[in-house]
C-alpha atoms as a PDB file:
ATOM      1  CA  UNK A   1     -20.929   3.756 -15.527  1.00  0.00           C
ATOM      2  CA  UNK A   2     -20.796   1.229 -12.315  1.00  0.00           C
ATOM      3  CA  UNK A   3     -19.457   3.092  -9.320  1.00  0.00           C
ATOM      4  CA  UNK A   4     -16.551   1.063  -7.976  1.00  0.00           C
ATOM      5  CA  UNK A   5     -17.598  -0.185  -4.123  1.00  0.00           C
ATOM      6  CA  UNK A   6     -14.222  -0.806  -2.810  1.00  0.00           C
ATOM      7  CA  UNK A   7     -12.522  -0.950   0.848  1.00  0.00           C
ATOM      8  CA  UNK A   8     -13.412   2.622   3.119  1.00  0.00           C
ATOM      9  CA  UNK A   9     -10.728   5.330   3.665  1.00  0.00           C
ATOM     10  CA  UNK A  10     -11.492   7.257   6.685  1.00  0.00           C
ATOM     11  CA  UNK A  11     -10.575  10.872   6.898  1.00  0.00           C
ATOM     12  CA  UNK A  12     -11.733  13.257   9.823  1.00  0.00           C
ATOM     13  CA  UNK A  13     -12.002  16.954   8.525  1.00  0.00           C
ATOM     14  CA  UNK A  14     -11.816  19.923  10.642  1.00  0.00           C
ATOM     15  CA  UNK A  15     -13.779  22.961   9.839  1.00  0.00           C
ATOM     16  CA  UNK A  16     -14.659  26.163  11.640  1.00  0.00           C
ATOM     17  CA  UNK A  17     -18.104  24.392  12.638  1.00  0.00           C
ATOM     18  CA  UNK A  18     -17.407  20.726  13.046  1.00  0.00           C
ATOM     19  CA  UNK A  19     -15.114  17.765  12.956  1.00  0.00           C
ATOM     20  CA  UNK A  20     -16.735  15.490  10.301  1.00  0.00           C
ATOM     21  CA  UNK A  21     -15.559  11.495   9.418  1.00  0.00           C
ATOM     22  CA  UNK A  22     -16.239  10.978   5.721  1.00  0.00           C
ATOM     23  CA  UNK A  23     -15.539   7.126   4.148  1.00  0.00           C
ATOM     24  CA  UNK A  24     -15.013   7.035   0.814  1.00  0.00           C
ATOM     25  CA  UNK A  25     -16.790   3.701  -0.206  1.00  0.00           C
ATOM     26  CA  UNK A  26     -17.410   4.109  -4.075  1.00  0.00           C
ATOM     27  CA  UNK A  27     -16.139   6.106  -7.120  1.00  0.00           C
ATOM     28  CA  UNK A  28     -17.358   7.352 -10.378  1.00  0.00           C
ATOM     29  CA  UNK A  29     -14.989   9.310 -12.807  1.00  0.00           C
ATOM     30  CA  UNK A  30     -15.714  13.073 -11.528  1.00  0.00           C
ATOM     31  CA  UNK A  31     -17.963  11.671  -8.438  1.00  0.00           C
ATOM     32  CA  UNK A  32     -17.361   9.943  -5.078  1.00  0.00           C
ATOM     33  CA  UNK A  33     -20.048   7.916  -2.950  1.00  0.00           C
ATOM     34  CA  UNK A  34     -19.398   9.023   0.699  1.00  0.00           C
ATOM     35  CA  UNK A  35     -20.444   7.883   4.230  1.00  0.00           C
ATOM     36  CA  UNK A  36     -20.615  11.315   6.496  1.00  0.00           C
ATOM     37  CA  UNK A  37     -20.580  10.670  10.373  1.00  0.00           C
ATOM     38  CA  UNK A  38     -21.905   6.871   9.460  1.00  0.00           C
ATOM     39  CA  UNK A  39     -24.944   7.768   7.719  1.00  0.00           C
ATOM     40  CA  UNK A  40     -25.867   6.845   4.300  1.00  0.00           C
ATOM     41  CA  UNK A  41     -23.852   6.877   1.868  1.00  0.00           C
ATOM     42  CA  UNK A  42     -24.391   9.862  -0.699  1.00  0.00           C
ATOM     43  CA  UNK A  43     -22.948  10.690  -4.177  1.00  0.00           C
ATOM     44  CA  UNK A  44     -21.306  13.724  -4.963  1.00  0.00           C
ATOM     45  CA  UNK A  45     -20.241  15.382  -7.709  1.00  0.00           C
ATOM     46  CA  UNK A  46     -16.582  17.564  -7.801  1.00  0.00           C
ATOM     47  CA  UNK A  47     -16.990  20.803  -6.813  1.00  0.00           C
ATOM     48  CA  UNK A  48     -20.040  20.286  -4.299  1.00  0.00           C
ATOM     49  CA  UNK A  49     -20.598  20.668  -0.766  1.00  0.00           C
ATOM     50  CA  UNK A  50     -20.047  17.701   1.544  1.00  0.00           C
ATOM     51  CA  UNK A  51     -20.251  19.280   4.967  1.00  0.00           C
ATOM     52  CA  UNK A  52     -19.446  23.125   6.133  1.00  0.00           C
ATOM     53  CA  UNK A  53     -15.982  24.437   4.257  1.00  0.00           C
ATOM     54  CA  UNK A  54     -15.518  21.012   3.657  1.00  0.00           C
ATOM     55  CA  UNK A  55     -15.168  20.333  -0.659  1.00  0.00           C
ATOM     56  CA  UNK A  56     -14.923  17.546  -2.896  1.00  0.00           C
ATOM     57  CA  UNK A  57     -12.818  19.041  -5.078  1.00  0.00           C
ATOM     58  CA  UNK A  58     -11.390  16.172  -7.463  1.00  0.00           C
ATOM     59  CA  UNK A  59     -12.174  12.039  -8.119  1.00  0.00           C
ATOM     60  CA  UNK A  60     -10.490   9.331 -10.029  1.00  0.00           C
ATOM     61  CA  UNK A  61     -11.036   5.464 -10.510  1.00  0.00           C
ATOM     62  CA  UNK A  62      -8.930   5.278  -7.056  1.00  0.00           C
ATOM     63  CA  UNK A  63      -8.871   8.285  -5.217  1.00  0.00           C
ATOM     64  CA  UNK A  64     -10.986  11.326  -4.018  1.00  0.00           C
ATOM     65  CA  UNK A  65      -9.375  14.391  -2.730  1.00  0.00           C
ATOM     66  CA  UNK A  66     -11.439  17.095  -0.679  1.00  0.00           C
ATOM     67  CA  UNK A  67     -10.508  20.830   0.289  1.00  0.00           C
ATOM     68  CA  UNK A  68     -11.054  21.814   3.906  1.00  0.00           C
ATOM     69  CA  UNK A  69     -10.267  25.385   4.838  1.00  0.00           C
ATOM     70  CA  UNK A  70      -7.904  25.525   1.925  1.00  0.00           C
ATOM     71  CA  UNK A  71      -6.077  22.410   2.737  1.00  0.00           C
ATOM     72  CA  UNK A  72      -6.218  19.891  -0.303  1.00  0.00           C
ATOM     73  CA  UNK A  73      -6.376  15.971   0.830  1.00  0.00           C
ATOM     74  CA  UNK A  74      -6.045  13.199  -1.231  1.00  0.00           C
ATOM     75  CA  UNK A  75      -7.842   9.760   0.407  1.00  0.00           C
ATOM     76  CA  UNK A  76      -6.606   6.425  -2.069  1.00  0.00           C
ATOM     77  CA  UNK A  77      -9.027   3.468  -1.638  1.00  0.00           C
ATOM     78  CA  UNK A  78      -7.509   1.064   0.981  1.00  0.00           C
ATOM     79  CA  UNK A  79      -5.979   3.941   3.287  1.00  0.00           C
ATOM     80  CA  UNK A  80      -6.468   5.382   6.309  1.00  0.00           C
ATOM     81  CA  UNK A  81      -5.802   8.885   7.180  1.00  0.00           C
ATOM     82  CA  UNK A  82      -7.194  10.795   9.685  1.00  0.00           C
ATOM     83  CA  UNK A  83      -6.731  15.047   9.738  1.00  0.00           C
ATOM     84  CA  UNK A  84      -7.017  16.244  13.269  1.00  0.00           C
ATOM     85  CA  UNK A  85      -5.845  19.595  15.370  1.00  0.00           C
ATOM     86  CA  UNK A  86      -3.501  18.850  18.007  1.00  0.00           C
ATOM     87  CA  UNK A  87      -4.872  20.276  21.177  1.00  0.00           C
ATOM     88  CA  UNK A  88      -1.426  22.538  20.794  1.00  0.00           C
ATOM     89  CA  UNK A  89      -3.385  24.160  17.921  1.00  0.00           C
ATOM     90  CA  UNK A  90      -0.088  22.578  16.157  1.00  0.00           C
ATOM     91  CA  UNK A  91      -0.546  20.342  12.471  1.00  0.00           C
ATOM     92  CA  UNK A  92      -0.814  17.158  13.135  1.00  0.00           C
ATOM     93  CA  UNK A  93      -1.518  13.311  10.993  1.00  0.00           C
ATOM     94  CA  UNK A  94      -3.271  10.188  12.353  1.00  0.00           C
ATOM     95  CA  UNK A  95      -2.293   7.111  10.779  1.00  0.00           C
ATOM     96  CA  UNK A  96      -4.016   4.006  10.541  1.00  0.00           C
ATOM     97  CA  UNK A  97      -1.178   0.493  10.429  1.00  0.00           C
ATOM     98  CA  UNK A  98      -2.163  -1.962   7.747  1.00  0.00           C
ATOM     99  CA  UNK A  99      -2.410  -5.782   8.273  1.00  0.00           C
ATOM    100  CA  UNK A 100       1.336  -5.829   8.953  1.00  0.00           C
ATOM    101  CA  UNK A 101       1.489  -3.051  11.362  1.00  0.00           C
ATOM    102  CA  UNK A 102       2.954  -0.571   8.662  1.00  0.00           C
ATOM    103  CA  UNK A 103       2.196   2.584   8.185  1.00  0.00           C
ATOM    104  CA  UNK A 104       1.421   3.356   4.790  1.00  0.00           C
ATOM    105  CA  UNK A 105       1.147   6.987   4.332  1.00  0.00           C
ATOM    106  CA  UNK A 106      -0.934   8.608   1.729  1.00  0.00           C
ATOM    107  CA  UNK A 107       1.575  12.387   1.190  1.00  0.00           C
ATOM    108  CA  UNK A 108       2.966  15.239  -1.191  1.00  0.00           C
ATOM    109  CA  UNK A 109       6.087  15.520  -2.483  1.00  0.00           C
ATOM    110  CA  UNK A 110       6.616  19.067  -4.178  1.00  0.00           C
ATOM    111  CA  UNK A 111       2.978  19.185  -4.706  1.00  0.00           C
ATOM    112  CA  UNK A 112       2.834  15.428  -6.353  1.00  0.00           C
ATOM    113  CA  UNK A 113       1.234  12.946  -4.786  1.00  0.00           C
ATOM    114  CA  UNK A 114       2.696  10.027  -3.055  1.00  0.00           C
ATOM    115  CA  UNK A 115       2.608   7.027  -1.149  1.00  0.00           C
ATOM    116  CA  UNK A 116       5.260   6.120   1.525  1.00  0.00           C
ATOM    117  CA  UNK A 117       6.164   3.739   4.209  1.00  0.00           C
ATOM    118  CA  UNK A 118       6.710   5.124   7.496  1.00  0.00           C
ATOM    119  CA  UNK A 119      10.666   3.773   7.944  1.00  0.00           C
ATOM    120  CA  UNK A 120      11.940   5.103  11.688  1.00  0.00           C
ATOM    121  CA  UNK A 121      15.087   2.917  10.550  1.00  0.00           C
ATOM    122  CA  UNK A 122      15.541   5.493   7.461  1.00  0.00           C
ATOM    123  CA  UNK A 123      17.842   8.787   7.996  1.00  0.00           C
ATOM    124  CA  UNK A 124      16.413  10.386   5.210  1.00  0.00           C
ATOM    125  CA  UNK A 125      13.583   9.816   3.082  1.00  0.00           C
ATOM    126  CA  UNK A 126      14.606   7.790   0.397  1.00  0.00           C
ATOM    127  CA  UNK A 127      13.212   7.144  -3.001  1.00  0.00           C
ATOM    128  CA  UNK A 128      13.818   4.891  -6.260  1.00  0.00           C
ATOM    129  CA  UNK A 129      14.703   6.850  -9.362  1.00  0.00           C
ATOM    130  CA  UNK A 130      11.366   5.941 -11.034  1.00  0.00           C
ATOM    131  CA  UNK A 131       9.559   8.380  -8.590  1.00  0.00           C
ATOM    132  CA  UNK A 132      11.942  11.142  -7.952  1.00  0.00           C
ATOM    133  CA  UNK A 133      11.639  11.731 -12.291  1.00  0.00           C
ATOM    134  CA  UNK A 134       8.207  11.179 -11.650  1.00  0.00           C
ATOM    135  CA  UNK A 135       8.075  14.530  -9.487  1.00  0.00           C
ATOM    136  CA  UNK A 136      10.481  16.325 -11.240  1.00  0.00           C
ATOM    137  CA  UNK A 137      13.536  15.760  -9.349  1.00  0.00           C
ATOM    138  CA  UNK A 138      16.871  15.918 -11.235  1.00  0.00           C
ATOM    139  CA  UNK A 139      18.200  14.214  -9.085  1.00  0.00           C
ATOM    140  CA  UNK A 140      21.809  13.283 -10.721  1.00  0.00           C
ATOM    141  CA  UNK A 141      22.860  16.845  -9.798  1.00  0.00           C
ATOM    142  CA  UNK A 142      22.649  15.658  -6.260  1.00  0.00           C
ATOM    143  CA  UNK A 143      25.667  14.902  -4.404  1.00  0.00           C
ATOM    144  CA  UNK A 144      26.832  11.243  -4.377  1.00  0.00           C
ATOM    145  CA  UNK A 145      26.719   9.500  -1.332  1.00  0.00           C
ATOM    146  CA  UNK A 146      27.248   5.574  -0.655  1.00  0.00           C
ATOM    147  CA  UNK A 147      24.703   3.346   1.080  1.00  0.00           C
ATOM    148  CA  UNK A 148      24.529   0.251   3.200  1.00  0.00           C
ATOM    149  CA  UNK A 149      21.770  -1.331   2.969  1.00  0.00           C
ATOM    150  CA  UNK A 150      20.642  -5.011   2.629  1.00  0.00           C
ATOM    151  CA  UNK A 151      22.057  -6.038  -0.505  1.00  0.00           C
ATOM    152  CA  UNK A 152      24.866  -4.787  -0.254  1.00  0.00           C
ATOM    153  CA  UNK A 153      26.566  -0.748  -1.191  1.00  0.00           C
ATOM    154  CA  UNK A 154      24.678   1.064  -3.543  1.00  0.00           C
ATOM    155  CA  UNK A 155      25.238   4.283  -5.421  1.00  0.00           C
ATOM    156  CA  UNK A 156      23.139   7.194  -4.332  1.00  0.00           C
ATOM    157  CA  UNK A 157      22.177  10.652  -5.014  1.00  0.00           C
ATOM    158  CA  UNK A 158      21.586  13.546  -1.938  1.00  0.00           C
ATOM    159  CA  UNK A 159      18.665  16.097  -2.565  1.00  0.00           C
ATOM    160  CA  UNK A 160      16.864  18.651  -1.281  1.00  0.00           C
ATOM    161  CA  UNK A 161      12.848  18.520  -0.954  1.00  0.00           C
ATOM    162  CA  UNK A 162      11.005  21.700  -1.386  1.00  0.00           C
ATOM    163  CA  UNK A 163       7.947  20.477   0.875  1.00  0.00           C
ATOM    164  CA  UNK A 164       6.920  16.951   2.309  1.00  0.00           C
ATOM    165  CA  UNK A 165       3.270  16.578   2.974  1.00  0.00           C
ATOM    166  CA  UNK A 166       1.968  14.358   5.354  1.00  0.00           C
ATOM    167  CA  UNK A 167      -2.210  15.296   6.643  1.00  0.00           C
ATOM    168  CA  UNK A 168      -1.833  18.906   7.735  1.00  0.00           C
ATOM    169  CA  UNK A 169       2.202  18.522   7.885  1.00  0.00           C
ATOM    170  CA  UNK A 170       3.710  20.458   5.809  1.00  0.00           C
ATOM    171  CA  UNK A 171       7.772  20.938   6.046  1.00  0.00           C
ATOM    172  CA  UNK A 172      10.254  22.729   3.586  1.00  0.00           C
ATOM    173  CA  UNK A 173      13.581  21.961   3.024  1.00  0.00           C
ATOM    174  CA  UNK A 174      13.468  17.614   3.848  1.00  0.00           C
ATOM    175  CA  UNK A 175      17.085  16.069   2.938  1.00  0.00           C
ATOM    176  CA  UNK A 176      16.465  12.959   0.551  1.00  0.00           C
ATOM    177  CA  UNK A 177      18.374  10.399  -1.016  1.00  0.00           C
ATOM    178  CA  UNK A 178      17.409   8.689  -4.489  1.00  0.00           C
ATOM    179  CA  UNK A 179      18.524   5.188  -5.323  1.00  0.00           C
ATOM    180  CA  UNK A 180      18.447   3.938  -8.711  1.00  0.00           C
ATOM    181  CA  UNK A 181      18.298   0.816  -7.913  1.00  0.00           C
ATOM    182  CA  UNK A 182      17.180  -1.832  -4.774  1.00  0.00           C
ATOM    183  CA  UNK A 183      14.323   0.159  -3.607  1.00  0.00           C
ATOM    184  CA  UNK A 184      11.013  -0.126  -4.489  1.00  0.00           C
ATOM    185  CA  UNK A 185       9.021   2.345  -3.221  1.00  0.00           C
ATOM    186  CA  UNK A 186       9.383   5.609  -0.947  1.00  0.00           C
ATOM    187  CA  UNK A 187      10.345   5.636   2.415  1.00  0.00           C
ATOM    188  CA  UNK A 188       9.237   7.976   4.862  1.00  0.00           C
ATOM    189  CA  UNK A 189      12.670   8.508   7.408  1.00  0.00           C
ATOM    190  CA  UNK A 190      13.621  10.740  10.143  1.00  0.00           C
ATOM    191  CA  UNK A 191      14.592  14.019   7.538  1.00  0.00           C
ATOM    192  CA  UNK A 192      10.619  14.510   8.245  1.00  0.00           C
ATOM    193  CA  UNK A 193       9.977  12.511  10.992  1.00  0.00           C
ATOM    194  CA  UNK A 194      12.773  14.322  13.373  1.00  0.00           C
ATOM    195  CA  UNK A 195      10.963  17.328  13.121  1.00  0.00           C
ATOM    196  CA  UNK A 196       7.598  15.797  14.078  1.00  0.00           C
ATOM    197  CA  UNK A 197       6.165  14.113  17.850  1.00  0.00           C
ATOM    198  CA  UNK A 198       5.665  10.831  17.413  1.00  0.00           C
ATOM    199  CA  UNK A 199       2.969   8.627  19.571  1.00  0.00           C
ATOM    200  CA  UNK A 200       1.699   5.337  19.438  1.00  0.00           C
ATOM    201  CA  UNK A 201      -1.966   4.282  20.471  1.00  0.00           C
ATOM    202  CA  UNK A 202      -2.690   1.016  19.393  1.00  0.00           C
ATOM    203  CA  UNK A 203      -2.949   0.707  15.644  1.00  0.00           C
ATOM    204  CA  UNK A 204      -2.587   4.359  15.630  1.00  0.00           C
ATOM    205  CA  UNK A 205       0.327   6.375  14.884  1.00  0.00           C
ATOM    206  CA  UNK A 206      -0.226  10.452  16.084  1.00  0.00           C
ATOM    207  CA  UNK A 207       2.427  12.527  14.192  1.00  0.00           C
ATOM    208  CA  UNK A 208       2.486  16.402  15.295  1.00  0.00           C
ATOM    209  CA  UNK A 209       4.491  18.931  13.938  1.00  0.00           C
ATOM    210  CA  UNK A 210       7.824  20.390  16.107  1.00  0.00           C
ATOM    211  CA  UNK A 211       8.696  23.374  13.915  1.00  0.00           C
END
């Protein structure tokens, strides 16, 4: 089958012995073609070895996801996420702004995988219906709450996130809001991003976790 050659994602990996950048420039079902440190790229099957305690441990027709140190990534074609220590020893999330200078951010939501916009303008993470059944979320026994947004008030339901993956971030217990309507895709507000440091440098956004 004809690998698909598509635009590089660019995720650094930390491990015990090194700090690798791997591109993910091609996929096969079961198999990724990957550029380590800038060499040449190299196919590799799930399950093997791409550099020390670093794993490719899953690949689609869009995605590859790798283990480091027990820490499961998930790199979609087009983004760009880089995984590196804060000197703090503290998790931390590099993101790379698109064309637009948004940050699209490749993330977890109770264990399902998700793709968000980075919204400093958002109180709470919010999310259309169509996602939160998606991930399991009932979210109708939320509690109501009313929203002003754009087009006007809209109906919405208040929830509770178990965890909210972003890189190494992990944080329990993220307040949420689901609309069922008006919203078309998941926005990443200050519930998580509060309890993060946030800095700028150039297209680069540097989230590191508070707490």
């Amino acid at each position: 089958m004809r690998a698909l050659f598509l635009s590089a994602s660019l995720l650094s990996c930390v491990t015990a012995v090194q700090a690798a950048d791997i591109s993910v420039v091609g996929l096969f079902p079961n198999k990724a073609v990957l550029v380590i440190d800038g060499g040449s790229p190299k196919t590799y099957a799930v399950g093997a070895t791409i550099v020390d305690g670093v794993k490719l441990v899953a690949a689609s027709d869009s995605s590859a996801t790798i283990e480091s140190n027990g820490k499961r990534q998930t790199i979609a074609i087009g983004d760009h996420v880089n995984r590196t220590p804060a000197s703090s020893g503290r998790s931390s999330a590099t993101l790379q702004a698109d064309g637009r200078g948004h940050y699209m951010v490749q993330g977890q939501i109770n264990g399902g995988s998700v793709r968000m916009l980075l919204d400093t303008g958002a109180t709470m993470i919010a999310m259309p219906a169509s996602e939160a059944v998606r991930l399991g979320i009932d979210y109708r026994k939320g509690q109501v709450a009313y929203l002003n947004t754009a087009n006007g008030t809209v109906q919405a339901y208040q929830v509770k996130l178990n965890t909210v993956k972003v890189g190494d971030i992990e944080i329990n217990q993220v307040d949420a809001v689901v609309q069922e309507q008006g919203l078309p895709l998941i926005l990443l507000g200050m519930s998580f991003l509060n309890r993060t440091e946030m800095r700028r440098d150039g297209q680069q956004m540097v989230l590191t976790k508070r707490f």
